[in-house]
PDB file of N, CA and C in Angstrom:
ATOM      1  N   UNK A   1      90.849  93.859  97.178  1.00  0.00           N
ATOM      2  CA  UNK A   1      91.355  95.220  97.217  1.00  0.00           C
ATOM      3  C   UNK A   1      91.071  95.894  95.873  1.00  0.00           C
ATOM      4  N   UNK A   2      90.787  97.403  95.942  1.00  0.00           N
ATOM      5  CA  UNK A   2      90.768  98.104  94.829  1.00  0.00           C
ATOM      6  C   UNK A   2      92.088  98.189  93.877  1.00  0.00           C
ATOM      7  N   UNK A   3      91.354  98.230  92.732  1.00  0.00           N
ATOM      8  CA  UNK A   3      92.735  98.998  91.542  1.00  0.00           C
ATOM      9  C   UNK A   3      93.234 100.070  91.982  1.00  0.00           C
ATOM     10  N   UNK A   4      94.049  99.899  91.920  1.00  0.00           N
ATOM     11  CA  UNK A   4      94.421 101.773  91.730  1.00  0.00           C
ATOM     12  C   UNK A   4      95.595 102.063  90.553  1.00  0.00           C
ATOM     13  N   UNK A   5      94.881 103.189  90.343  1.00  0.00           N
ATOM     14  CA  UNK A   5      95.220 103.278  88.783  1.00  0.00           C
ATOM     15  C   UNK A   5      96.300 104.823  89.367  1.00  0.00           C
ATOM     16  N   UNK A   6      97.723 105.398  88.891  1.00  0.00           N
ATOM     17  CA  UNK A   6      98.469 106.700  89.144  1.00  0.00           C
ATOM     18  C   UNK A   6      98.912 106.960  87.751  1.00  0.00           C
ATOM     19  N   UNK A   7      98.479 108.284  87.370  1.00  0.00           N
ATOM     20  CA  UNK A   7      99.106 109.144  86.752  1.00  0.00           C
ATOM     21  C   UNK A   7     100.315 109.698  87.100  1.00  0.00           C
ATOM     22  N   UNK A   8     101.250 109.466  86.094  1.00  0.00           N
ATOM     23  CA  UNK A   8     102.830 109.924  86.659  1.00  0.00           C
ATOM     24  C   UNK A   8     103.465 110.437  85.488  1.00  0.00           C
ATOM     25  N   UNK A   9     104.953 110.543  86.322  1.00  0.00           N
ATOM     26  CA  UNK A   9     105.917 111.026  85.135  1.00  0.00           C
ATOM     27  C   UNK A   9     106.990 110.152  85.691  1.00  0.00           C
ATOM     28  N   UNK A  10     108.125 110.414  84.630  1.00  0.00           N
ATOM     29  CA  UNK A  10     109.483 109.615  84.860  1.00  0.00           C
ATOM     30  C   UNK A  10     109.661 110.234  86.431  1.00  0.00           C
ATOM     31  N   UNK A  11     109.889 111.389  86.358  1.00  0.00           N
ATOM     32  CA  UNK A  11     110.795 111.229  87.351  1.00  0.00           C
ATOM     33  C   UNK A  11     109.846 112.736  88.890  1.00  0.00           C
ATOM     34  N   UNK A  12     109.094 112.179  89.726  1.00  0.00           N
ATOM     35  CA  UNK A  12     107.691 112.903  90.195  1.00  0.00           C
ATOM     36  C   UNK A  12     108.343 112.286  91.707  1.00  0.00           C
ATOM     37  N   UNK A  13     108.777 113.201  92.320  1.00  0.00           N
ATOM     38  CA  UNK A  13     108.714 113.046  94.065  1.00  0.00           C
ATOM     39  C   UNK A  13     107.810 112.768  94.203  1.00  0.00           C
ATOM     40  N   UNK A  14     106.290 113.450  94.363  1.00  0.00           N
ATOM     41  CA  UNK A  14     104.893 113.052  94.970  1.00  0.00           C
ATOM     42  C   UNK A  14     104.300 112.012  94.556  1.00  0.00           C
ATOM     43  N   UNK A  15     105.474 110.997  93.401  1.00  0.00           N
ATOM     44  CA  UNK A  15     104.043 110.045  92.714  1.00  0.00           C
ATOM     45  C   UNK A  15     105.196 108.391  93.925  1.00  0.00           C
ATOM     46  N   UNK A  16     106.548 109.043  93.812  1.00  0.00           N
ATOM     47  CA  UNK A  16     107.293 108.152  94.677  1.00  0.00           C
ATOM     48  C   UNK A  16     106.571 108.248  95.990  1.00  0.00           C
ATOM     49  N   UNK A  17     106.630 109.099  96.479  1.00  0.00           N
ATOM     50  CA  UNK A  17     105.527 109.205  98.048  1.00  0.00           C
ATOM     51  C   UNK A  17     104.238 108.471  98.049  1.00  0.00           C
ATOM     52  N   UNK A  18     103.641 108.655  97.339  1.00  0.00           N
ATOM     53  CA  UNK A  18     102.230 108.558  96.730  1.00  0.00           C
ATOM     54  C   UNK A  18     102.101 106.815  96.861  1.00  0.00           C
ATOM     55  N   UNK A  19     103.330 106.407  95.611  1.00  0.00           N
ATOM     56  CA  UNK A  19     103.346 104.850  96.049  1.00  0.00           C
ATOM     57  C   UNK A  19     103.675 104.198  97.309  1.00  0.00           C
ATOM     58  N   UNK A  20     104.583 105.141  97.950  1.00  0.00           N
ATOM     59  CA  UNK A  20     105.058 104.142  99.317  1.00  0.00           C
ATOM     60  C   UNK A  20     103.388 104.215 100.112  1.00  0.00           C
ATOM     61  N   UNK A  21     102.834 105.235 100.305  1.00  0.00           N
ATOM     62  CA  UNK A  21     101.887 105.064 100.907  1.00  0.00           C
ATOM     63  C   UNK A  21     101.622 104.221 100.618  1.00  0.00           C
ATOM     64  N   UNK A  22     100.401 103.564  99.622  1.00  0.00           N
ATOM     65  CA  UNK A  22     100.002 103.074  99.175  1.00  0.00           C
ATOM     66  C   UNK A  22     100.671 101.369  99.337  1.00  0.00           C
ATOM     67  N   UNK A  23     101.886 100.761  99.524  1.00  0.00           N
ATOM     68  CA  UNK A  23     102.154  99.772  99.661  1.00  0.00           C
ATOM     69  C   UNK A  23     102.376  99.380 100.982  1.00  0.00           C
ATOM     70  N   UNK A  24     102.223 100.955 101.788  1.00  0.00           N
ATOM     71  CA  UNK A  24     102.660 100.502 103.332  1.00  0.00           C
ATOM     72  C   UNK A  24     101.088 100.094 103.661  1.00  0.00           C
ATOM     73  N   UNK A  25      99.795 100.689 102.880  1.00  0.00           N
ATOM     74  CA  UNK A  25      98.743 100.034 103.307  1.00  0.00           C
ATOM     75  C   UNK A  25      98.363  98.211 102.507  1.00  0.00           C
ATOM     76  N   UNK A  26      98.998  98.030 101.988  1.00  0.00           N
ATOM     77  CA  UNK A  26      98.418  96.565 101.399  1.00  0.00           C
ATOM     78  C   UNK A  26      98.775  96.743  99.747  1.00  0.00           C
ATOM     79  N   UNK A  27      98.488  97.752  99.198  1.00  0.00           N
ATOM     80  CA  UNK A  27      98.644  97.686  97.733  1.00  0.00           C
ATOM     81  C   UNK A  27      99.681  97.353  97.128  1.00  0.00           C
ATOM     82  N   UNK A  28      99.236  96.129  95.851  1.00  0.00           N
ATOM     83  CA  UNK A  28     100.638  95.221  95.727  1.00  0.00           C
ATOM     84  C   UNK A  28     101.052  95.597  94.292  1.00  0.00           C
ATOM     85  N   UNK A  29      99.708  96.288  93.461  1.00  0.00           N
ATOM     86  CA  UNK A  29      99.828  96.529  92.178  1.00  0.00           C
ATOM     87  C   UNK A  29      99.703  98.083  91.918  1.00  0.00           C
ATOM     88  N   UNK A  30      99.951  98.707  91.237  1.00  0.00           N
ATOM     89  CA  UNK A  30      99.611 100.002  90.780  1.00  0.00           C
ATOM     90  C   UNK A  30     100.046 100.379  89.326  1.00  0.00           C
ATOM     91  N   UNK A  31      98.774 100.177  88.731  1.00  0.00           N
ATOM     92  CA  UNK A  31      98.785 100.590  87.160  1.00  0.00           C
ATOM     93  C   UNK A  31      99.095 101.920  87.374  1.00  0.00           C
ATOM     94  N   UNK A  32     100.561 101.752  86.518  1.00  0.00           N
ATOM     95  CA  UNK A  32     101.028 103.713  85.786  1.00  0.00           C
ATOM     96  C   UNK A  32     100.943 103.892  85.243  1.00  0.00           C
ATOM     97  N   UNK A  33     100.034 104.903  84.590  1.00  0.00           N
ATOM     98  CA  UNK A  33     100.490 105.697  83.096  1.00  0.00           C
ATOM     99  C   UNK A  33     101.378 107.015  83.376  1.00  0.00           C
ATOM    100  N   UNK A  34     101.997 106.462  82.060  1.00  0.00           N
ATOM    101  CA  UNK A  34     103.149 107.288  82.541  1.00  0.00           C
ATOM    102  C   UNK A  34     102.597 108.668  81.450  1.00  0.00           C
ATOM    103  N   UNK A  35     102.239 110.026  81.707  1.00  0.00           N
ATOM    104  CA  UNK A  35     102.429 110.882  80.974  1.00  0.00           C
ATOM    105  C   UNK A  35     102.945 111.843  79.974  1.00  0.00           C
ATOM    106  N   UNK A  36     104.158 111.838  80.731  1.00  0.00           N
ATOM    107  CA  UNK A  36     105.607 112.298  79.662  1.00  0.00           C
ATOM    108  C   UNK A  36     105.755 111.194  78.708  1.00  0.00           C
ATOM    109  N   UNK A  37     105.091 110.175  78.308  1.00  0.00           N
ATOM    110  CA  UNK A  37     105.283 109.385  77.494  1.00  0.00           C
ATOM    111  C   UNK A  37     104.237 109.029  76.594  1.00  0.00           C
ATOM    112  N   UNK A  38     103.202 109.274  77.280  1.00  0.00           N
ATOM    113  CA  UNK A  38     101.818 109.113  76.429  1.00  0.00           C
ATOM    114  C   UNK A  38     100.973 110.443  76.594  1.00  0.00           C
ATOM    115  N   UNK A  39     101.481 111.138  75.445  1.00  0.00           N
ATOM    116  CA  UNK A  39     100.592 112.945  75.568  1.00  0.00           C
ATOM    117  C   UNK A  39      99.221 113.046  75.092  1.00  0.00           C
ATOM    118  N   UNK A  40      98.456 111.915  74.909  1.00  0.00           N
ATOM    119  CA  UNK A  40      96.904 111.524  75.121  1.00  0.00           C
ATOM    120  C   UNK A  40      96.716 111.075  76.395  1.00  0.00           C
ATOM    121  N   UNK A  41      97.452 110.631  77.586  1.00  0.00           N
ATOM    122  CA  UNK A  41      97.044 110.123  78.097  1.00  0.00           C
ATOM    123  C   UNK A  41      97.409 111.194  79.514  1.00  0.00           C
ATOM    124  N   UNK A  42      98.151 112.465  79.296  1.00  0.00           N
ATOM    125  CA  UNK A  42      97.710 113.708  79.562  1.00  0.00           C
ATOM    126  C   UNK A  42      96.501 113.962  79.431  1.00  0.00           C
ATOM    127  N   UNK A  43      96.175 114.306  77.980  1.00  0.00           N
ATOM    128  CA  UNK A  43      94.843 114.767  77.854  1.00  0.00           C
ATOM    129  C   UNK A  43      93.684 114.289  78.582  1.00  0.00           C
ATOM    130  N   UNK A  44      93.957 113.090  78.672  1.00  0.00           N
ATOM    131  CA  UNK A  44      92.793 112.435  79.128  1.00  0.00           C
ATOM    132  C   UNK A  44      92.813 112.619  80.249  1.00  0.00           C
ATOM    133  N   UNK A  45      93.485 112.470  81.281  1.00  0.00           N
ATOM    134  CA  UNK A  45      94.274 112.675  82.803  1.00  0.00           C
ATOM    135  C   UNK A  45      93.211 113.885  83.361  1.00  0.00           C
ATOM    136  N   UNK A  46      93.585 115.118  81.971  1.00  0.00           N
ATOM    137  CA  UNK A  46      93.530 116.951  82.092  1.00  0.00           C
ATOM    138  C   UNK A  46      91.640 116.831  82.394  1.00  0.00           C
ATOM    139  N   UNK A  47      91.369 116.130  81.821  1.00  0.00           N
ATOM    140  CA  UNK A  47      89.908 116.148  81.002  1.00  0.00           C
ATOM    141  C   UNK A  47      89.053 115.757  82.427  1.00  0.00           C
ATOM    142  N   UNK A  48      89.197 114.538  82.838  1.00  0.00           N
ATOM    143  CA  UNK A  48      88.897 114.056  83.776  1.00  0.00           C
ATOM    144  C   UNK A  48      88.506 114.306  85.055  1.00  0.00           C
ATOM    145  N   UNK A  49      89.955 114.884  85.704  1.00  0.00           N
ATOM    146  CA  UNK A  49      90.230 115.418  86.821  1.00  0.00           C
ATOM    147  C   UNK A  49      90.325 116.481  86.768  1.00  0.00           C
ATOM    148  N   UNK A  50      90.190 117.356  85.787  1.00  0.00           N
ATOM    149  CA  UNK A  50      90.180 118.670  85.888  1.00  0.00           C
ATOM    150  C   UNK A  50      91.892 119.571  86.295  1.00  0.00           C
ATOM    151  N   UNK A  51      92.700 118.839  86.421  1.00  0.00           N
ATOM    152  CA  UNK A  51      93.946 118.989  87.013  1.00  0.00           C
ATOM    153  C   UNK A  51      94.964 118.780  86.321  1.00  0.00           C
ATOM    154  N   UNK A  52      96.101 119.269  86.236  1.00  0.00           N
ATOM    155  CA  UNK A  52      97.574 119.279  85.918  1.00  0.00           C
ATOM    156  C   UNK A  52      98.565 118.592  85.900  1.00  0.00           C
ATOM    157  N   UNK A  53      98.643 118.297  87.486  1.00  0.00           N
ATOM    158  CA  UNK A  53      99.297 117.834  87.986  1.00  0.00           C
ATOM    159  C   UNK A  53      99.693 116.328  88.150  1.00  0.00           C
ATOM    160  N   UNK A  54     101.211 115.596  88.997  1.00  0.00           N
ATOM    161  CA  UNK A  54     100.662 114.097  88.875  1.00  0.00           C
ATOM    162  C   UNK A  54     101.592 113.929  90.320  1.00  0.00           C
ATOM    163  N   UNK A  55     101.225 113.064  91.056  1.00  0.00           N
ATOM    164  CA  UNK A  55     100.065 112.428  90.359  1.00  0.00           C
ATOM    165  C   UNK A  55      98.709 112.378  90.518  1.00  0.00           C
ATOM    166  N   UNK A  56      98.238 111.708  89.713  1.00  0.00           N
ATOM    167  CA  UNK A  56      96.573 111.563  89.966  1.00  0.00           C
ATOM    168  C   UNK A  56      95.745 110.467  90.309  1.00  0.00           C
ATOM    169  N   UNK A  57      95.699 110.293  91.557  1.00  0.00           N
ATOM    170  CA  UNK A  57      95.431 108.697  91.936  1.00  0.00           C
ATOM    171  C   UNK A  57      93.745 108.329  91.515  1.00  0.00           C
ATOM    172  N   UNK A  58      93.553 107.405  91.236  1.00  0.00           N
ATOM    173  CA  UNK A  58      92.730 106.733  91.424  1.00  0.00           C
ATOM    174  C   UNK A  58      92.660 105.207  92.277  1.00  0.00           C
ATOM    175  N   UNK A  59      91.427 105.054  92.831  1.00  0.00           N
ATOM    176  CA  UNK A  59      91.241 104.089  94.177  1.00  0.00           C
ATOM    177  C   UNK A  59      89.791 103.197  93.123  1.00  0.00           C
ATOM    178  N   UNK A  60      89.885 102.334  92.192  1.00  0.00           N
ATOM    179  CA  UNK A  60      87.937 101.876  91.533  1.00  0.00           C
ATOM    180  C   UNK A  60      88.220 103.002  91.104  1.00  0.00           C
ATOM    181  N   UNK A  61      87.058 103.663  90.943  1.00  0.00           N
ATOM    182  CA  UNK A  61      86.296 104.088  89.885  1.00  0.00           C
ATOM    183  C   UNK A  61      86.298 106.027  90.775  1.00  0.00           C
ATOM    184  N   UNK A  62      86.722 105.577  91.929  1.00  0.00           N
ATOM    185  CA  UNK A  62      87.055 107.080  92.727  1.00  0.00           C
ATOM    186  C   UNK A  62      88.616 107.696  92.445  1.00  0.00           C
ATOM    187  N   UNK A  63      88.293 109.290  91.584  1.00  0.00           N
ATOM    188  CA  UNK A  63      89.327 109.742  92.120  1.00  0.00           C
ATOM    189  C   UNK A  63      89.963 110.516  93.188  1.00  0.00           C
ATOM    190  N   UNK A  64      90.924 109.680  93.968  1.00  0.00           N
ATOM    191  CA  UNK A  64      91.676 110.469  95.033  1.00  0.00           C
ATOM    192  C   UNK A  64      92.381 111.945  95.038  1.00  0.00           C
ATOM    193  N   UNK A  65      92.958 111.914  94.077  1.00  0.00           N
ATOM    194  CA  UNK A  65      93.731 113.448  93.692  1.00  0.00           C
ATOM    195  C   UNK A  65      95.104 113.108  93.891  1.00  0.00           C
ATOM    196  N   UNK A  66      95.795 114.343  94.502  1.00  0.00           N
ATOM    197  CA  UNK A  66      97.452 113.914  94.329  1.00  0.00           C
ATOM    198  C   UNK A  66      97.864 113.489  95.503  1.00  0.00           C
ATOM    199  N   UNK A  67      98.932 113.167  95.724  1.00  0.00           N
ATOM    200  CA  UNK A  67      99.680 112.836  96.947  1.00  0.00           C
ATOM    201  C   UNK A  67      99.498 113.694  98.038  1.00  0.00           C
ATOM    202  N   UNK A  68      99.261 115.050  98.602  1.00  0.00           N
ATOM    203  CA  UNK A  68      98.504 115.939  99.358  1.00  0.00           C
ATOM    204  C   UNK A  68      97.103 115.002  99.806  1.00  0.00           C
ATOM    205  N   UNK A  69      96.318 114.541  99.016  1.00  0.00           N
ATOM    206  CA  UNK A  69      94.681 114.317  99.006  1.00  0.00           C
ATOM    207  C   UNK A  69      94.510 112.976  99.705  1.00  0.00           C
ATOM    208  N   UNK A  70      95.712 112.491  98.666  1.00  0.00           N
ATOM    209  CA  UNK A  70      95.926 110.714  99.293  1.00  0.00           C
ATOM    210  C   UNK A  70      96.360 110.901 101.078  1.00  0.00           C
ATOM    211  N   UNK A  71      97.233 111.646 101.114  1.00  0.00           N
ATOM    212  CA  UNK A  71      98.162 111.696 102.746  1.00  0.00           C
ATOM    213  C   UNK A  71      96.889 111.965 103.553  1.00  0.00           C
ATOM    214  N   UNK A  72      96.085 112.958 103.086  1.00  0.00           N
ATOM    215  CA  UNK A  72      94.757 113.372 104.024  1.00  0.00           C
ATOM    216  C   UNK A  72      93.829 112.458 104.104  1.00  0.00           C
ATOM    217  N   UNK A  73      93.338 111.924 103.242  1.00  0.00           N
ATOM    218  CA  UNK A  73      92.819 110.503 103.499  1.00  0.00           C
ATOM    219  C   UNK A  73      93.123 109.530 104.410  1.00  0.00           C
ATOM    220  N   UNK A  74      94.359 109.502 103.591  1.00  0.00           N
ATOM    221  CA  UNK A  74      94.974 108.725 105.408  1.00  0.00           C
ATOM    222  C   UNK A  74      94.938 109.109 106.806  1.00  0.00           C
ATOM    223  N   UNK A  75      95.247 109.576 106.684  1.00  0.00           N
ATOM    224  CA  UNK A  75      94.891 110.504 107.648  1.00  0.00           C
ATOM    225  C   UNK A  75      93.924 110.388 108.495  1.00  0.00           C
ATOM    226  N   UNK A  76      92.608 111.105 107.583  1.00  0.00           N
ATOM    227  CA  UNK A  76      91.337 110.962 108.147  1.00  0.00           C
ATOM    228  C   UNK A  76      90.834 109.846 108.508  1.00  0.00           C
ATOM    229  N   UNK A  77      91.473 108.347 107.983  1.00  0.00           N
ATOM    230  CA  UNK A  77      90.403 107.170 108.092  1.00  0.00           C
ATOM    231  C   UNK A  77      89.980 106.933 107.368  1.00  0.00           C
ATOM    232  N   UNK A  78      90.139 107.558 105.672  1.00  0.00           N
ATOM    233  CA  UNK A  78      89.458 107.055 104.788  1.00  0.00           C
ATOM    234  C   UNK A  78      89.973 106.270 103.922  1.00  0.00           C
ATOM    235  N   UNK A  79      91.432 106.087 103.691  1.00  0.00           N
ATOM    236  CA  UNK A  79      92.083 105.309 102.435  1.00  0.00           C
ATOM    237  C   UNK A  79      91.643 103.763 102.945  1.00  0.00           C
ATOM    238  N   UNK A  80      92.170 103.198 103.666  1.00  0.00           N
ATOM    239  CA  UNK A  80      91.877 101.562 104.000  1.00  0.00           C
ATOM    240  C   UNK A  80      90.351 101.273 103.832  1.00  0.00           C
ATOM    241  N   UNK A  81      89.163 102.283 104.237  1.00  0.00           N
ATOM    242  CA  UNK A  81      87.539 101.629 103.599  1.00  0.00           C
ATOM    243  C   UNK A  81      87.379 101.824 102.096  1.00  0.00           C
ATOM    244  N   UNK A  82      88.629 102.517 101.417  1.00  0.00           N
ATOM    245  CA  UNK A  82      88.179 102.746 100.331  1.00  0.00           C
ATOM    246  C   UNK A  82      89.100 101.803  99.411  1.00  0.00           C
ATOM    247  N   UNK A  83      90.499 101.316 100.256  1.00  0.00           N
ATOM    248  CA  UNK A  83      90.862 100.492  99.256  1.00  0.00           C
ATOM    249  C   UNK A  83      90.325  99.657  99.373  1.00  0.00           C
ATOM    250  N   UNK A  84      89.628  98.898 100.523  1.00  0.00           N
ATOM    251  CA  UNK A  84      89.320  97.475 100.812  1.00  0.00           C
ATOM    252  C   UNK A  84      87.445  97.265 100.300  1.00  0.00           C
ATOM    253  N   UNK A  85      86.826  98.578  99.675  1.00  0.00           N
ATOM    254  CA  UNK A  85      85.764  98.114  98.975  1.00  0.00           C
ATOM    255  C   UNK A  85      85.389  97.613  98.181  1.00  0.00           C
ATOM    256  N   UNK A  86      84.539  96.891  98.162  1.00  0.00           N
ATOM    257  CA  UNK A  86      83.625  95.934  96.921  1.00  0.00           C
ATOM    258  C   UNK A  86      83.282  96.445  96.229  1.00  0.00           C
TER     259      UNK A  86
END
């Protein structure tokens, strides 16, 4: 299974959503950086994704976007080929 890496904050409804998804499909780990705590790691977040907001998923080396992007994925059929790639 893929990494997945979430941009968060202490305290983020969409990053709590964000994870349940994510464990109701298989995912057992999820590296957080937490933002409100590391204000480089905003920056870097900002830089990246072009975005604000958190959270900011990453799936490897793909970023998903926020909890909106992730739900649509699901959705569509795409989160499970993308967590389960090589």
């Amino acid at each position: 299974m893929q990494k997945v890496t979430m941009y968060t904050t202490g305290c983020c409804p969409y990053c709590i959503r964000a994870e349940q998804l994510l464990k109701q499909r298989g995912v057992e780990h999820i590296h957080k950086i937490r933002i409100d705590q590391e204000p480089s790691q905003r920056e870097y977040m900002m830089s990246v994704t072009q975005r604000r907001t958190v959270p900011q998923i990453f799936i490897g080396d793909t970023h998903v976007g926020g909890f909106d992007d992730l739900s649509a994925l699901d959705r569509a059929g795409g989160l499970m080929p993308l967590l389960n790639a090589e």
